[in-house]
Protein backbone atom coordinates (compact mmCIF):
# COMPACT_ATOMS: atom_id res chain seq x y z
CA UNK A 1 0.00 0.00 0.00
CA UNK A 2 1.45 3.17 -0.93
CA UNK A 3 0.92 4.92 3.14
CA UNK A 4 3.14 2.14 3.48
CA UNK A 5 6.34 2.92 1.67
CA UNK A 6 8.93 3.95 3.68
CA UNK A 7 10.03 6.69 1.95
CA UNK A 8 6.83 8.28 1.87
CA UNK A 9 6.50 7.83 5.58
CA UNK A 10 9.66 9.21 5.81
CA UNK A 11 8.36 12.35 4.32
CA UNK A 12 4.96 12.39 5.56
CA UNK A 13 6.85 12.14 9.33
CA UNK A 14 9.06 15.18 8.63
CA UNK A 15 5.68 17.21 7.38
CA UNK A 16 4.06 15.91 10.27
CA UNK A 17 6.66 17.18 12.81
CA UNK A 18 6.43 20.98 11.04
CA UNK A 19 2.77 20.91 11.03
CA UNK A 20 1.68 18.10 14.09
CA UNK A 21 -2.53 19.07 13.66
CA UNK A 22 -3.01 19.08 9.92
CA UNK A 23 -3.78 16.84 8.19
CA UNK A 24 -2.98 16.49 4.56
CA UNK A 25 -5.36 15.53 1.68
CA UNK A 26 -3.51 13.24 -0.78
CA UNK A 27 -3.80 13.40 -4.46
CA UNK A 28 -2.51 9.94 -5.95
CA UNK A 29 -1.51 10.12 -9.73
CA UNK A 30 -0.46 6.69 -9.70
CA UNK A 31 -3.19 4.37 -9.41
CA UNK A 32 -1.30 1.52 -8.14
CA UNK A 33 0.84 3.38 -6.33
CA UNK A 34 3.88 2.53 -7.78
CA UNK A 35 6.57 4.53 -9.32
CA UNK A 36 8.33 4.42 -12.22
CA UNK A 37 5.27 6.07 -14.62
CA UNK A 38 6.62 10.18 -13.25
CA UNK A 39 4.89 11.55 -9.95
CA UNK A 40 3.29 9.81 -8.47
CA UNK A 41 1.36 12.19 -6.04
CA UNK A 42 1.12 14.88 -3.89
CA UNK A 43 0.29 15.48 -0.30
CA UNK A 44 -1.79 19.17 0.56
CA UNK A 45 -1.94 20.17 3.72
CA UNK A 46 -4.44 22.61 4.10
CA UNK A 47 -2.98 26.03 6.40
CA UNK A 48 -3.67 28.82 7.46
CA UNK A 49 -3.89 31.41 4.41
CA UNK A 50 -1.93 28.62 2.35
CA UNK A 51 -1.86 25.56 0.81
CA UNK A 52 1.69 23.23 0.90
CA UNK A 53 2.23 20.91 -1.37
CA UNK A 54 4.98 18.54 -0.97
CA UNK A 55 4.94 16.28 -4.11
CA UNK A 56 6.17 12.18 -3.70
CA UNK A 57 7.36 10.08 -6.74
CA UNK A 58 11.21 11.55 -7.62
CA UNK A 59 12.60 9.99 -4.99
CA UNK A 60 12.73 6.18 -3.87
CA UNK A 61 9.47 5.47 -1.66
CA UNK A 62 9.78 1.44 -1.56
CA UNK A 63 13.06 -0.44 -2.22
CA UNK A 64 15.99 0.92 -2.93
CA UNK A 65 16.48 0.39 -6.81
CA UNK A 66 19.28 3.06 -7.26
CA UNK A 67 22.91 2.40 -7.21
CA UNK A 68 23.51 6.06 -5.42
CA UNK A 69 23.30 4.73 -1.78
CA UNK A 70 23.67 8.26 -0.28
CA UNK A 71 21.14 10.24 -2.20
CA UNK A 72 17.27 8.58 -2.76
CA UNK A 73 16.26 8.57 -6.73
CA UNK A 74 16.32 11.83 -8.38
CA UNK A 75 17.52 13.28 -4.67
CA UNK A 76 14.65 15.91 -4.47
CA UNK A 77 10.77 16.41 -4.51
CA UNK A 78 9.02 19.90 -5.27
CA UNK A 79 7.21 21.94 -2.88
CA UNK A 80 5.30 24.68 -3.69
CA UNK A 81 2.47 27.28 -1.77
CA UNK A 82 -0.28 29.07 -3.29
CA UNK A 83 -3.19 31.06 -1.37
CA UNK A 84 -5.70 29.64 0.04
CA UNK A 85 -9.16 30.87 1.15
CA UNK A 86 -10.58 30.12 4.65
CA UNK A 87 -12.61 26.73 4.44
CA UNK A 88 -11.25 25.92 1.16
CA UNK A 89 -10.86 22.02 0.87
CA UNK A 90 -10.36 21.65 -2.90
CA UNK A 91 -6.34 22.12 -3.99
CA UNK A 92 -6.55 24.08 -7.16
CA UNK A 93 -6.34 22.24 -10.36
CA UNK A 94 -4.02 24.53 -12.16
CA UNK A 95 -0.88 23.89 -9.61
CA UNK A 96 -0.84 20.18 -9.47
CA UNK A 97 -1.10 20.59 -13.21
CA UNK A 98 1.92 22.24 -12.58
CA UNK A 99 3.78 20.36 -10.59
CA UNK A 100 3.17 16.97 -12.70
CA UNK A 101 4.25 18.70 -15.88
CA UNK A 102 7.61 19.96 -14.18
CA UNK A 103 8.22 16.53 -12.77
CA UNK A 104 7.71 14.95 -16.18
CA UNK A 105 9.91 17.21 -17.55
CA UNK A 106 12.47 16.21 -15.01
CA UNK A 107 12.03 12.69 -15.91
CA UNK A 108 12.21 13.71 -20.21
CA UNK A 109 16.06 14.42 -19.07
CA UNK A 110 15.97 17.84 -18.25
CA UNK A 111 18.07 18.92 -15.70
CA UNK A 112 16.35 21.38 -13.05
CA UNK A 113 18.08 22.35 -9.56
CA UNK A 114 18.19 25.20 -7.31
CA UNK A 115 18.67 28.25 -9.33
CA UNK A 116 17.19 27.31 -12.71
CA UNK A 117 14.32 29.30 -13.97
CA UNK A 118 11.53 28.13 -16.62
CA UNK A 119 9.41 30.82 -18.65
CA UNK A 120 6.43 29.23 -20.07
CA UNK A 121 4.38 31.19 -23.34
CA UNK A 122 1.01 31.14 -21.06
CA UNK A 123 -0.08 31.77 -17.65
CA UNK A 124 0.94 28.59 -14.82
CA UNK A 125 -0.85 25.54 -15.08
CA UNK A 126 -2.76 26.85 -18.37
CA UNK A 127 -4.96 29.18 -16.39
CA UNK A 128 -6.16 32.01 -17.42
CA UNK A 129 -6.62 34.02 -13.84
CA UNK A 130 -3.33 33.37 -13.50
CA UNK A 131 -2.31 36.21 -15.99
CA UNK A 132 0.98 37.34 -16.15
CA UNK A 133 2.28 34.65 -13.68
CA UNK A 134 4.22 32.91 -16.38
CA UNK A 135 7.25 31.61 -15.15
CA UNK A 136 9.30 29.76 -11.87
CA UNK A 137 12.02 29.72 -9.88
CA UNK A 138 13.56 26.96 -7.98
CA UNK A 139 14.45 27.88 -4.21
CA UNK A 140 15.31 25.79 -1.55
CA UNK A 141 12.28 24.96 1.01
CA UNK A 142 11.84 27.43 2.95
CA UNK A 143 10.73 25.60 6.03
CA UNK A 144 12.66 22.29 5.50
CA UNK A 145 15.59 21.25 3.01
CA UNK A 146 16.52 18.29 3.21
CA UNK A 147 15.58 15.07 5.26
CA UNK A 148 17.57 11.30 5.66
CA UNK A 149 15.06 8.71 4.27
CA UNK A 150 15.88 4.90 4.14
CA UNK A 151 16.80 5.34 1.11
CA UNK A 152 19.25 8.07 1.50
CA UNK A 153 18.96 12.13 1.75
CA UNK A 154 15.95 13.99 -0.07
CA UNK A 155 16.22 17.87 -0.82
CA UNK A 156 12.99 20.19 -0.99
CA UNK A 157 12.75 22.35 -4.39
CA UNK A 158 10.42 25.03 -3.66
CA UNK A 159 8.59 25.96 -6.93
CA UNK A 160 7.59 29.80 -7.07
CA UNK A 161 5.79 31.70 -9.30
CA UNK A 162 7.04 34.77 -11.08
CA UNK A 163 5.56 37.94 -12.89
CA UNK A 164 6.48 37.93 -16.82
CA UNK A 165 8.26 40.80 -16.41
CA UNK A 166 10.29 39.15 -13.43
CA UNK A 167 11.16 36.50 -15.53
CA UNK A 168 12.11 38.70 -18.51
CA UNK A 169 14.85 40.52 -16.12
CA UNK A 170 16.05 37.07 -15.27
CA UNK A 171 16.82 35.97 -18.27
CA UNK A 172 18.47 38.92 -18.69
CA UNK A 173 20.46 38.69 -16.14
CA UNK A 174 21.09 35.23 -16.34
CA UNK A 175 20.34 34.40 -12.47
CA UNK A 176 17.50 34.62 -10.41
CA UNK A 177 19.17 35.36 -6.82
CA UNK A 178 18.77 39.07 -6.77
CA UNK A 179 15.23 38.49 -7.52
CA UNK A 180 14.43 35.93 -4.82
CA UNK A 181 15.99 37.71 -2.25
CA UNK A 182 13.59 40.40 -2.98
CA UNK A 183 10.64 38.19 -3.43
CA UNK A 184 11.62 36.47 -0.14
CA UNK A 185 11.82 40.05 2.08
CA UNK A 186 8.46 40.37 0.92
CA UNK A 187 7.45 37.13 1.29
CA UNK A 188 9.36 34.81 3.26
CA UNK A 189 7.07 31.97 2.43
CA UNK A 190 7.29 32.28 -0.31
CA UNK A 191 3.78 32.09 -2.45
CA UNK A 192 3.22 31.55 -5.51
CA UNK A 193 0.41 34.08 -5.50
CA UNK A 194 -0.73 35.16 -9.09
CA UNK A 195 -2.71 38.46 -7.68
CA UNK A 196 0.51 39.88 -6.17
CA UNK A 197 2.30 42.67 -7.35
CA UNK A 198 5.68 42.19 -9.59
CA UNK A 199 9.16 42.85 -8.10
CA UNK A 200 11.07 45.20 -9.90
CA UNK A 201 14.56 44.96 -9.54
């Protein structure tokens, strides 16, 4: 059963510890609950103002199958938080959309890490509200980076959501970290929050 991987417990533990009364929803993309096919799901826990999401899948949840004893599969799973409204129990569409597409993207061969932008030709997730929210950054977790598993160490890529003109001046620049620092004074959460206002560097 898949609440019985280790590695997923592993993660769910570490979650747990942050946030001991919530409990997340999960959203399985795998219907047998095995990897191997991309992500294969995501767990939401439902905050205060926010949702988390802490996606499972890139990294080893069963048996060790990787010959890299130290690090667990592809060494990292995505995080990401958008805004949430008070009572709001459905996770919005558009972000696990997302966070599956990035993930299989990962798994096509190309090579995201901490630092590395994308810019995408339409608003995130394909929705429309989202505007000019067009592009996204990889930052470390804010809350937690890294964790030991039983399969060996897991980082936390937080996804977050820029402007289209933020992304513009990164690619001119050719590096994000001016950018987050700003975006993380403002924010230190970090949302990915489509209404807020752009950064201007």
């Amino acid at each position: 059963m898949l609440e019985m991987l280790p590695g997923l417990v592993r993660i769910y533990e570490e979650w747990a510890e942050r946030y001991p009364e919530v409990q997340p929803l999960t959203v399985q993309f795998a219907a047998d609950g095995k990897s191997g096919g991309g992500l294969d799901g995501v767990l939401a826990y439902p905050l205060d103002g926010h949702w988390l999401l802490v996606t499972f899948g890139l990294t080893e949840l069963g048996e060790k199958t990787s010959e890299e004893a130290r690090v667990s599969g592809s060494g990292f799973e995505f995080t990401c938080r958008v805004p949430r409204e008070d009572g709001d129990e459905a996770v919005p569409s558009w972000v696990l959309r997302v966070l599956h597409a990035l993930a299989d993207r990962f798994l096509a061969g190309i090579d995201l890490d901490v630092g590395h932008w994308i810019v995408t030709p339409s608003p995130l997730g394909g929705e429309p509200a989202n505007g000019d929210m067009t592009s996204l950054v990889i930052v470390p977790d804010v809350e937690i980076r890294a964790i030991d598993t039983p399969n060996g160490i897991v980082l936390f890529f937080q996804l977050v959501g820029l402007k289209a003109e933020e992304g513009a001046a990164v690619q001119e620049a050719g590096t994000a970290a001016p950018l987050v620092a700003l975006l993380r004074d403002r924010d230190p959460k970090m949302l990915t929050d489509p209404s807020r206002d752009a950064v201007r560097l």
